[in-house]
Protein backbone atom coordinates (compact mmCIF):
# COMPACT_ATOMS: atom_id res chain seq x y z
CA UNK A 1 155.66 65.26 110.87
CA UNK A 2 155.53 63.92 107.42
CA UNK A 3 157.49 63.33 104.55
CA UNK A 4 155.01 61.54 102.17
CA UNK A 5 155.26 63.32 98.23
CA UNK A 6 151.65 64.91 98.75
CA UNK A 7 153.18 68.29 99.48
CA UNK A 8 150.21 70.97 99.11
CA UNK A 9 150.79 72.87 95.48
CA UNK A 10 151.33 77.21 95.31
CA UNK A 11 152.69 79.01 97.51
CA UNK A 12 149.93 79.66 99.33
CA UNK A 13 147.62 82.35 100.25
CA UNK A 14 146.77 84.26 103.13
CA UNK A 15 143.89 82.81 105.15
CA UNK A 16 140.33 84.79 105.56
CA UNK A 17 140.08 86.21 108.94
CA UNK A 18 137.55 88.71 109.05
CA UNK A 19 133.62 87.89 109.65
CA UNK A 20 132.59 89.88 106.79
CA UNK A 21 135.08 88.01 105.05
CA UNK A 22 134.39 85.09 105.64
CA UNK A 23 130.47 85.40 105.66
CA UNK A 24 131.27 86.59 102.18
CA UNK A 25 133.18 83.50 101.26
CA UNK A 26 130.11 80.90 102.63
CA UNK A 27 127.33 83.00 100.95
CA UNK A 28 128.98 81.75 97.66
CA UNK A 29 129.39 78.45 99.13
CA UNK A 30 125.62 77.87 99.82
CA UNK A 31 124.99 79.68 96.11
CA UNK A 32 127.01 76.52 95.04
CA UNK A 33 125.20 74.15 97.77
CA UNK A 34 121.65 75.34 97.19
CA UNK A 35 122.38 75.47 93.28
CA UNK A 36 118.79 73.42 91.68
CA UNK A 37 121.13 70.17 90.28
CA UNK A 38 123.27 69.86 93.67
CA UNK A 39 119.77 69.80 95.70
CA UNK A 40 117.87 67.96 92.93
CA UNK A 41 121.13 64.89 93.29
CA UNK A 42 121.27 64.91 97.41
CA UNK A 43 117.43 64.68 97.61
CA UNK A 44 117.07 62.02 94.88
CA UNK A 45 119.86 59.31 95.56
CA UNK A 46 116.97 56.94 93.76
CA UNK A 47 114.50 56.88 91.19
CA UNK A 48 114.68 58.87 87.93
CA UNK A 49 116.19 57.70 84.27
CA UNK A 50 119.23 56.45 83.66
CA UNK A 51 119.75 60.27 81.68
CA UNK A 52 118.46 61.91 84.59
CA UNK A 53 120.82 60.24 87.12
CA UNK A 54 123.85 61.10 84.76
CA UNK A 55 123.10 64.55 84.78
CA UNK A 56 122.71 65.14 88.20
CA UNK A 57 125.81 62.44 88.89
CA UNK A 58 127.53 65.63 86.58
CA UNK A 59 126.61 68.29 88.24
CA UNK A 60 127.40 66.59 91.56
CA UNK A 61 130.72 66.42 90.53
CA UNK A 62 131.16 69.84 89.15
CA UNK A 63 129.91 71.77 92.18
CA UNK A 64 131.73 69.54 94.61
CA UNK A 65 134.93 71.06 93.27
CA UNK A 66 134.15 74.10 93.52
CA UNK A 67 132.79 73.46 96.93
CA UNK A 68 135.88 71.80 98.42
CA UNK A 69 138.24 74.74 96.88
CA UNK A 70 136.27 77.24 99.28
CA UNK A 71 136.43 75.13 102.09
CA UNK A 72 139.97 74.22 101.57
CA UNK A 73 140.88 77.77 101.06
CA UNK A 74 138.44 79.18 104.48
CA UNK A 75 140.07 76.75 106.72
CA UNK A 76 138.67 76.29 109.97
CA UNK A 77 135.18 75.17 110.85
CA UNK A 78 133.96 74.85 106.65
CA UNK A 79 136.78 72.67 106.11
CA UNK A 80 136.34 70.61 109.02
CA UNK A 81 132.95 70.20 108.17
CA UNK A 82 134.21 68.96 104.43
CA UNK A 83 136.73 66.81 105.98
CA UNK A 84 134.39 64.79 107.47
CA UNK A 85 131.95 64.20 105.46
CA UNK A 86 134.42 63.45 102.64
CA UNK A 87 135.40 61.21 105.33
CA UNK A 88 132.10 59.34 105.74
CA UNK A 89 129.96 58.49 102.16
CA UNK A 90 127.30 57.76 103.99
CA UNK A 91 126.47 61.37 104.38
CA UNK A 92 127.09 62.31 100.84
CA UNK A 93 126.74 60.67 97.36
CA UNK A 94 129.74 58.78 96.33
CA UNK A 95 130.76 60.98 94.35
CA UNK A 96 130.50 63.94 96.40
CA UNK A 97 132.22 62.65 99.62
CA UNK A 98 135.09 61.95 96.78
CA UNK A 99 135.41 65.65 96.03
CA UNK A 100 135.19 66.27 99.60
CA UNK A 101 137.77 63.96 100.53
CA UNK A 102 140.54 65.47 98.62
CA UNK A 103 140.80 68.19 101.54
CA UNK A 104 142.81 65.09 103.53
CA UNK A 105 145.67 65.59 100.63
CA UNK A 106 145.77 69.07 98.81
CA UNK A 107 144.55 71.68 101.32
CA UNK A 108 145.77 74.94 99.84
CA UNK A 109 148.48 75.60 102.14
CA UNK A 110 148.85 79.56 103.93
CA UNK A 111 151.51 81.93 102.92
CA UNK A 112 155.07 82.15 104.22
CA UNK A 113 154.53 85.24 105.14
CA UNK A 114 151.67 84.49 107.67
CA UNK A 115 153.40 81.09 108.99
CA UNK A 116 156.37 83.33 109.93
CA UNK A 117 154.30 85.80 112.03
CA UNK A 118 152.10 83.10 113.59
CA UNK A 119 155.28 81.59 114.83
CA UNK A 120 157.39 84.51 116.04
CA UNK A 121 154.42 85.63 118.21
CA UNK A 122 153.74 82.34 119.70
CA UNK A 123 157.14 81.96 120.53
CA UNK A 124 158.04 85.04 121.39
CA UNK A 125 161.26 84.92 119.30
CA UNK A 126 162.64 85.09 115.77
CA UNK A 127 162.13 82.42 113.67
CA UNK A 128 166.39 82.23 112.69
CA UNK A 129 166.47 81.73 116.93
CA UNK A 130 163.98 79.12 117.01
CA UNK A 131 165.10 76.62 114.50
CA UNK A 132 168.79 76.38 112.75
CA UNK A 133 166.24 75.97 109.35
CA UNK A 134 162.81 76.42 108.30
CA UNK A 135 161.17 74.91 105.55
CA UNK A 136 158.81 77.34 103.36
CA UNK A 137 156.92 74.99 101.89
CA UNK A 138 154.58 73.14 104.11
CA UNK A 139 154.64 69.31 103.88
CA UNK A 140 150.89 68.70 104.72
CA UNK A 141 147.61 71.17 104.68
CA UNK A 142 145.05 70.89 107.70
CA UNK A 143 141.72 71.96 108.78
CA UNK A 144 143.24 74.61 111.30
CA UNK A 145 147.08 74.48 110.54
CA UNK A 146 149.55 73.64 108.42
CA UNK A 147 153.12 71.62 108.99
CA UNK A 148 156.75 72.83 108.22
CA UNK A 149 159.44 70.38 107.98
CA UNK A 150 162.66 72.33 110.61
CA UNK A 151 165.58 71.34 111.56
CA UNK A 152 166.34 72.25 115.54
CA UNK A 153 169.34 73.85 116.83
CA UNK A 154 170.84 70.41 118.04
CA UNK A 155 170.18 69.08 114.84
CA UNK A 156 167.26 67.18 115.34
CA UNK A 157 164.81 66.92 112.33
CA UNK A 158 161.45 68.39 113.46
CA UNK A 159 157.84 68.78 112.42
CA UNK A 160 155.82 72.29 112.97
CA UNK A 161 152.34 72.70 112.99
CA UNK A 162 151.65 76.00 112.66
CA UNK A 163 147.24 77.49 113.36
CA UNK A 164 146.10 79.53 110.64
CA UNK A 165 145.08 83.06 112.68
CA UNK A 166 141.68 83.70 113.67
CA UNK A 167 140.49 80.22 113.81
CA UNK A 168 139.00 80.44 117.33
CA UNK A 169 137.08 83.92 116.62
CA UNK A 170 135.70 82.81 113.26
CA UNK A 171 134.33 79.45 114.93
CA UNK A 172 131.13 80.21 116.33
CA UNK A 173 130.17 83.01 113.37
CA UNK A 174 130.80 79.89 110.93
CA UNK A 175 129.27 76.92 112.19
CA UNK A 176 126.12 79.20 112.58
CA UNK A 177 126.15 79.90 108.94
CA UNK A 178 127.38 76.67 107.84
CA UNK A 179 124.57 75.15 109.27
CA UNK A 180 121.97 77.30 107.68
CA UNK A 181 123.86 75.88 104.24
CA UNK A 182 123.64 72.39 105.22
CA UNK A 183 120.21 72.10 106.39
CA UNK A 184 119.36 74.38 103.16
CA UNK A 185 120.83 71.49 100.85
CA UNK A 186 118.97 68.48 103.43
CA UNK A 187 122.88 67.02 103.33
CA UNK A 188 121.91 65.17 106.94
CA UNK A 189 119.13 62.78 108.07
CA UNK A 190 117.38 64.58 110.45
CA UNK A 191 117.62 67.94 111.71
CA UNK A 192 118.85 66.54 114.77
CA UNK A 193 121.61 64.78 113.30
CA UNK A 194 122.73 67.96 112.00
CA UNK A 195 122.92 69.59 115.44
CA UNK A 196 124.78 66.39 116.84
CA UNK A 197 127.02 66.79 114.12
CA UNK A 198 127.96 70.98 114.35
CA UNK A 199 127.91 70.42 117.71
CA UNK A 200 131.03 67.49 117.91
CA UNK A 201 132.61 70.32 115.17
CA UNK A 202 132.65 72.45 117.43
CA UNK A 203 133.87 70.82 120.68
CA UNK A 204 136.25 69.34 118.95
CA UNK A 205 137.66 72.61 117.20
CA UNK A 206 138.12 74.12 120.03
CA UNK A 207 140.09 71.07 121.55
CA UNK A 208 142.29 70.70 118.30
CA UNK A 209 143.16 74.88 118.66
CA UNK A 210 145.35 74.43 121.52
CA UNK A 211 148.33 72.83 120.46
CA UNK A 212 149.57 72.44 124.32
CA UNK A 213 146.99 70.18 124.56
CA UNK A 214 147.80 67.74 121.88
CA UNK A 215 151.28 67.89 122.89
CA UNK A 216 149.99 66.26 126.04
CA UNK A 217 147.59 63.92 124.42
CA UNK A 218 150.57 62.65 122.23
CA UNK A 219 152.86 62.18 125.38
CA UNK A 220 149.61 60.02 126.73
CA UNK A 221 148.97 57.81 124.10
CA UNK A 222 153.07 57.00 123.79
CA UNK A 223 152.48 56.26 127.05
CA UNK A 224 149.77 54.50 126.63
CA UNK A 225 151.29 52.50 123.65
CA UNK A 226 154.73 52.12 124.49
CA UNK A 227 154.76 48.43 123.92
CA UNK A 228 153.33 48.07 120.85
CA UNK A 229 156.11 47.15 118.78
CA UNK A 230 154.37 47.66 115.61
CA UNK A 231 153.08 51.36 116.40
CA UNK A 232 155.04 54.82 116.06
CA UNK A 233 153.95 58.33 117.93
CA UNK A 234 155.98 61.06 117.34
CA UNK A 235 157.49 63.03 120.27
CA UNK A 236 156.68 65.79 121.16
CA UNK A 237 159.45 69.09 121.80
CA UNK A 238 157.58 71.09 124.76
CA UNK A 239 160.22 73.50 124.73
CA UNK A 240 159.06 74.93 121.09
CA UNK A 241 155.65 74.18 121.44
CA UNK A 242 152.33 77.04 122.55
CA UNK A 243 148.47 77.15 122.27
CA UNK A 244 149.22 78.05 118.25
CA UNK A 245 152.73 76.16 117.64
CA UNK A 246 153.13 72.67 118.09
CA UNK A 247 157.17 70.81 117.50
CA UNK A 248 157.31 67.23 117.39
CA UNK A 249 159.51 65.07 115.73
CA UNK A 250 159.58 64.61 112.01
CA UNK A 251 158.34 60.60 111.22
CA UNK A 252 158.53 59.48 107.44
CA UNK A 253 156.14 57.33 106.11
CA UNK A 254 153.35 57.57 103.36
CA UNK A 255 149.82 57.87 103.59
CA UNK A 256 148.65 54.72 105.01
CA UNK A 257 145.98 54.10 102.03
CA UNK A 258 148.51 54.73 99.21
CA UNK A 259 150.89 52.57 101.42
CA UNK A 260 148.51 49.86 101.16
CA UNK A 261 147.14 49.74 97.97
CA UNK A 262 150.71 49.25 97.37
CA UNK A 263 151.58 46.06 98.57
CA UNK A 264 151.07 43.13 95.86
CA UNK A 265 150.29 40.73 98.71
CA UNK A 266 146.98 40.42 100.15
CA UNK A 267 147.70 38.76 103.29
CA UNK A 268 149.77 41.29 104.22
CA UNK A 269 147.57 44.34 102.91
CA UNK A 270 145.36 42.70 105.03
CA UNK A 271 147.51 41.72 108.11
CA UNK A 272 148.01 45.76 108.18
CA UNK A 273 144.36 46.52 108.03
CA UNK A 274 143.52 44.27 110.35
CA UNK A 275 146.55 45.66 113.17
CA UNK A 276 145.06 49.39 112.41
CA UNK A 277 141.18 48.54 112.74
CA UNK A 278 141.99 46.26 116.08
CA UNK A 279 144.71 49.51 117.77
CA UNK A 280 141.13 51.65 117.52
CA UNK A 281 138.86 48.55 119.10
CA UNK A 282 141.74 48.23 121.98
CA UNK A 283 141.95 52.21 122.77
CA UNK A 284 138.24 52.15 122.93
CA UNK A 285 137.76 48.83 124.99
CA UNK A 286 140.87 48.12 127.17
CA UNK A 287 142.72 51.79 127.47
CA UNK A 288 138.86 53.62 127.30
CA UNK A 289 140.30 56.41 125.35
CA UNK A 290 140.21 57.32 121.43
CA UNK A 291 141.99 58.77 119.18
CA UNK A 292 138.83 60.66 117.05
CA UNK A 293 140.11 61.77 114.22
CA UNK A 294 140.27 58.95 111.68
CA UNK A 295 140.52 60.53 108.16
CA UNK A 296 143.19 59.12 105.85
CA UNK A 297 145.77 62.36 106.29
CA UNK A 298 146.42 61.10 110.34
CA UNK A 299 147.81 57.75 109.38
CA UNK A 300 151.32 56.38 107.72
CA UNK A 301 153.23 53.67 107.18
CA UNK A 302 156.77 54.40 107.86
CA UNK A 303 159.65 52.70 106.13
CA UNK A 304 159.51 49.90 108.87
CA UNK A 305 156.45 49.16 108.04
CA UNK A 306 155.40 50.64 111.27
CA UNK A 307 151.76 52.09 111.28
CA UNK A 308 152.25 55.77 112.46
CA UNK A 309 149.73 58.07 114.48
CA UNK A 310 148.93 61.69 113.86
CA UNK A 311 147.40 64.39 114.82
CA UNK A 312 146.40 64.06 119.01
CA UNK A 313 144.18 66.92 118.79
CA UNK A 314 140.61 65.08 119.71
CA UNK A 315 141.02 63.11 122.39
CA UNK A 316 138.05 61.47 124.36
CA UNK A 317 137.53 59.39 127.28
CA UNK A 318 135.12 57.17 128.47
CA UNK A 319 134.04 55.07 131.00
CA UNK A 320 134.71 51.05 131.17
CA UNK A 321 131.21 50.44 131.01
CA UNK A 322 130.29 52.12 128.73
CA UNK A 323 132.63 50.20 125.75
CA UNK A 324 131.34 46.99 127.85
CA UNK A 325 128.12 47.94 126.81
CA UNK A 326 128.36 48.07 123.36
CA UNK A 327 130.22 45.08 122.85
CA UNK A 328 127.00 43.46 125.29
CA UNK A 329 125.10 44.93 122.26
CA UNK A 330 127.19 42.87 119.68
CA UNK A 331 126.95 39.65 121.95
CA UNK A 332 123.27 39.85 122.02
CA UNK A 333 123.01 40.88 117.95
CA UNK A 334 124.43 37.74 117.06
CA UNK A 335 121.93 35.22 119.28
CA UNK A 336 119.37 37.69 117.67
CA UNK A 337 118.07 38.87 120.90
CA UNK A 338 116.30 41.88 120.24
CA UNK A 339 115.13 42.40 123.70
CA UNK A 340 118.85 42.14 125.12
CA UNK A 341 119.81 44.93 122.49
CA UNK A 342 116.88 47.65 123.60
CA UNK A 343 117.90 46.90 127.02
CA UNK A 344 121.69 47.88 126.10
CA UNK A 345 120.42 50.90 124.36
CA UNK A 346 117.85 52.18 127.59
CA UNK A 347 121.04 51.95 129.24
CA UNK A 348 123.72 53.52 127.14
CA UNK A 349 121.07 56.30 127.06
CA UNK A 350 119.70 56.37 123.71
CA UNK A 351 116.62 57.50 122.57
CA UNK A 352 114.51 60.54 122.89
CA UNK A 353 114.66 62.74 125.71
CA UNK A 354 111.30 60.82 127.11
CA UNK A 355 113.25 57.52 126.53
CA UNK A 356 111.35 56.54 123.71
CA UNK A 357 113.53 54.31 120.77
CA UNK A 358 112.34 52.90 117.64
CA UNK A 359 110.43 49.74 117.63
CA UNK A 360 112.34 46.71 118.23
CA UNK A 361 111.56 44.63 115.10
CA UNK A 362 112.96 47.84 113.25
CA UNK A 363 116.26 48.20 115.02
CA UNK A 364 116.89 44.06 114.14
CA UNK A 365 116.35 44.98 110.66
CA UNK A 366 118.76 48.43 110.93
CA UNK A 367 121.22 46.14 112.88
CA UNK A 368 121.08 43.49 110.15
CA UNK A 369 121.66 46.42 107.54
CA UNK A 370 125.02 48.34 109.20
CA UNK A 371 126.56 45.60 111.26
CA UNK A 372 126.71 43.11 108.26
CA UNK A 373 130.77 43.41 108.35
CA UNK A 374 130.78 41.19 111.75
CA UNK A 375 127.33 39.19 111.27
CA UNK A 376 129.88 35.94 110.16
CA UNK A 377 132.93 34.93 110.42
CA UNK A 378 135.68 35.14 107.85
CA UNK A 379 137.20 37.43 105.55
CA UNK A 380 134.56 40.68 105.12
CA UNK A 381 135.26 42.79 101.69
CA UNK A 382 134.44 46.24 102.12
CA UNK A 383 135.25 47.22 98.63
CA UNK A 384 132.20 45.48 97.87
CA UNK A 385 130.22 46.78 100.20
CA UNK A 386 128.20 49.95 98.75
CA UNK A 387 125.81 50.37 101.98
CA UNK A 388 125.07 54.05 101.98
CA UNK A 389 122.65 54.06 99.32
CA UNK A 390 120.67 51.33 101.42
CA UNK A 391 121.27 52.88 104.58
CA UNK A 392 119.78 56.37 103.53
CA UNK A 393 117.21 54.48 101.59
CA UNK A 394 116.10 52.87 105.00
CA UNK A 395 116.36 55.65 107.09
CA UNK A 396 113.66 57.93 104.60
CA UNK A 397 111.37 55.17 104.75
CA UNK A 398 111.80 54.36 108.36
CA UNK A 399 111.52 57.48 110.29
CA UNK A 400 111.01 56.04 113.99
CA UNK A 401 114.84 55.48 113.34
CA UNK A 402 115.33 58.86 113.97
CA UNK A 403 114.08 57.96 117.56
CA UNK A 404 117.54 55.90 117.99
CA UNK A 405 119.56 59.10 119.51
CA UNK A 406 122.71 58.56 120.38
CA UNK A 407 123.84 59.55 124.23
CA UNK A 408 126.55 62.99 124.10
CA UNK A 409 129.18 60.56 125.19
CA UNK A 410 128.65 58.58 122.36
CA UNK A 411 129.11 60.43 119.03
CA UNK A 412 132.40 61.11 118.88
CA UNK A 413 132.94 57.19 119.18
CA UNK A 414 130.63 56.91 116.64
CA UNK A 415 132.06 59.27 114.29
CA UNK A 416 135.36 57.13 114.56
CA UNK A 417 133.09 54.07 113.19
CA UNK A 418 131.94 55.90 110.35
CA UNK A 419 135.34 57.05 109.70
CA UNK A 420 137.29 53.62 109.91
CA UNK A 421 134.46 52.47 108.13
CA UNK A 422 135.34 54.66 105.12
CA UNK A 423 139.13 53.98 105.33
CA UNK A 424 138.15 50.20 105.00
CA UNK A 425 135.54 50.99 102.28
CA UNK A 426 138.45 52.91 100.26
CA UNK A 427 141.31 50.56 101.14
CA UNK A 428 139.03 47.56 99.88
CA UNK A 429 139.98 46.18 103.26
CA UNK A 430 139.18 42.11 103.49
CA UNK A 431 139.31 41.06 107.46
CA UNK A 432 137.80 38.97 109.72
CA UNK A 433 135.64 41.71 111.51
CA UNK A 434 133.58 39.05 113.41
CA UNK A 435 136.64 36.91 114.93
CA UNK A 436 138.28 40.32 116.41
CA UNK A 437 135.21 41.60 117.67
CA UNK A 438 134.73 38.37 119.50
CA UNK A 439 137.94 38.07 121.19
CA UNK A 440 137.57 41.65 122.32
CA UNK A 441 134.60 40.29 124.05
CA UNK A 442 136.38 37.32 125.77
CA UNK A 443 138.83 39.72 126.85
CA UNK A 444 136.73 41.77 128.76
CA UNK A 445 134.44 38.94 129.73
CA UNK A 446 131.12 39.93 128.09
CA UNK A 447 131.30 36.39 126.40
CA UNK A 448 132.99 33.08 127.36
């Protein structure tokens, strides 16, 4: 699928299937999570010497290693979990969402041994009858399966995911126990926010373990994108595919944020950004379907300077409204009417289950806080924009925010902000947030 240099390193090892096992492996994850410096660091973002904050900055960093090595090596639902939250900072401390984050790239990979099986008895065949070559060495490391670079018996060059076994079984034993670790460590917000969160884990695990189903959601969205010249999709090879085993075509390209942060010119670093932020607002807003899985691994840029799409796995759908909605929320956050916005929320569906939401004069101040990238017009630098800290600082002293729940429909959607939000943070992305969001707007009539 790719061919990008950030091959996994070892040979691999065989992947935890057992309960026990597994229970074993997260008890010494929350030893590590629950450890006095880790806790001390998440719970005290602020405040403190300058000694102080270096020492707990330290141990941050020493225990998030350690962390993401056990989540990379579990698989499944822990390194999911790490995945994301590498994948959004505002979670995490900066430097913990870094350590995290490195579970997009080096994922230690399964053995050979295990790939083989897992393939023979989804296919039903030998692996020699399958493919005229097979590749030991994965080329990329996953949450719930790894990819093998093959070569077909007509000669076409192919990619294989392969699922690591037992992912399904393990799932609801280790989000259960995973979330006693999390709220242990006070990682999230709000208790709430933590069930929101293990919750979309989960729905969307399940989702991502069928393969047959992101074959189909990749044949959809080339559908769905066929005439977008500067967009690739792999295809799909049905005949080699099962719930465990998907084979698609192999598409070179690098990592879309290395591939960036390579090019010398800015306009066009920032032409590219711009073309990748505005192929999410489109899905969302004129297709009303998303692609919700936006950490850095699922992206390229192939040698055309094509931007490629991976990994078809979460799909969602939603209704036109809906995305006509939010973008009535934008239209009425920049004439400043607050009313306007609570109105879009009470119909969206947020707030409690009684329909209660924060006061109004605090949602214009949140609003003024985490939608400062499209507040003017012009070029918006992200690399300069260290939010989080402010955002979680707001949040503790605000509670009532917590009042600002999001509807079910909504949080995978808003998961993908948070996520392109961190690939623009990291790519040091400058774009004209405003300008695009506008003509989205136009376009779908919500503003002259």
């Amino acid at each position: 699928m790719r061919n990008d240099g950030d091959e996994p390193e070892g040979a691999g090892k065989p992947v935890a299937t057992g309960k026990f096992g597994r229970a074993f492996q997260i008890g010494k994850l929350a030893s590590r999570v629950t450890g006095s410096t880790l806790v001390g660091a998440l719970k005290r973002p602020f405040g403190g010497n300058k000694d102080e904050h270096s020492a707990a900055t330290a141990a941050v960093i020493r225990n998030a290693g350690e962390i993401a090595r056990v989540m990379g090596q579990m698989k499944g639902a822990a390194m999911k979990i790490g995945q994301i939250l590498g994948t959004d900072p505002d979670f995490l401390s900066s430097e913990f969402s870094q350590h995290l984050s490195l579970l997009h790239r080096n994922a230690p990979p399964m053995d050979f041994a295990t790939v083989k099986a897992q393939v023979e008895s989804a296919l039903g065949r030998p692996l020699e009858e399958a493919f005229a070559s097979f590749e030991e060495r994965p080329v990329g490391s996953a949450s719930i399966g790894q990819v093998h670079r093959a070569t077909l018996r007509d000669g076409r060059v192919a990619a294989v995911k392969v699922q690591y076994p037992g992912i399904v079984d393990s799932l609801e034993s280790d989000l259960s126990l995973l979330g006693n670790v999390l709220q242990v460590a006070r990682v999230f917000v709000s208790k709430e926010r933590l069930r929101e969160f293990l919750g979309e884990v989960r729905t969307a695990m399940l989702e991502e373990a069928d393969y047959t189903l992101e074959a189909r959601n990749l044949m959809r969205f080339r559908r769905i994108l066929a005439n977008e010249r500067d967009l690739r999709l792999p295809e799909p090879y049905f005949e080699l595919t099962a719930t465990s085993v998907l084979t698609m075509e192999f598409v070179s390209g690098e990592k879309l944020d290395d591939a960036l942060a390579a090019i010398e010119d800015p306009a066009e670093r920032n032409r590219l950004v711009a073309r990748f932020v505005e192929t999410f607002v489109r899905m969302f807003h004129e297709r009303h379907v998303l692609h919700c899985d936006p950490h850095p691994g699922n992206f390229l840029l192939d040698p055309e300077g094509r931007i490629v799409l991976l990994d078809f796995g979460c799909v969602r759908d939603f209704k036109p409204e809906t995305g006509d909605e939010v973008l009535r929320l934008l239209a009425a956050f920049w004439r400043d009417d607050i009313d306007s916005q609570m109105a879009c929320y009470r119909r969206m569906g947020f707030g409690t289950p009684d329909g209660t939401l924060p006061p109004p004069e605090l949602v214009r101040d949140y609003h003024r806080l985490i939608l400062e990238p499209i507040l003017e017009y012009g070029e918006f630098d992200f690399g300069a924009w260290q939010v989080h800290q402010r955002i979680r600082r707001f949040l503790r002293e605000h509670m009532d925010m917590v009042k600002l729940v999001p509807p079910a429909e909504l949080l995978l959607y808003l998961r993908v902000l948070a996520g392109l939000k961190g690939l623009l943070t990291r790519m040091s992305a400058r774009i004209d947030l405003r300008t695009l969001a506008e003509a989205q707007c136009v376009r779908r009539g919500v503003m002259p």
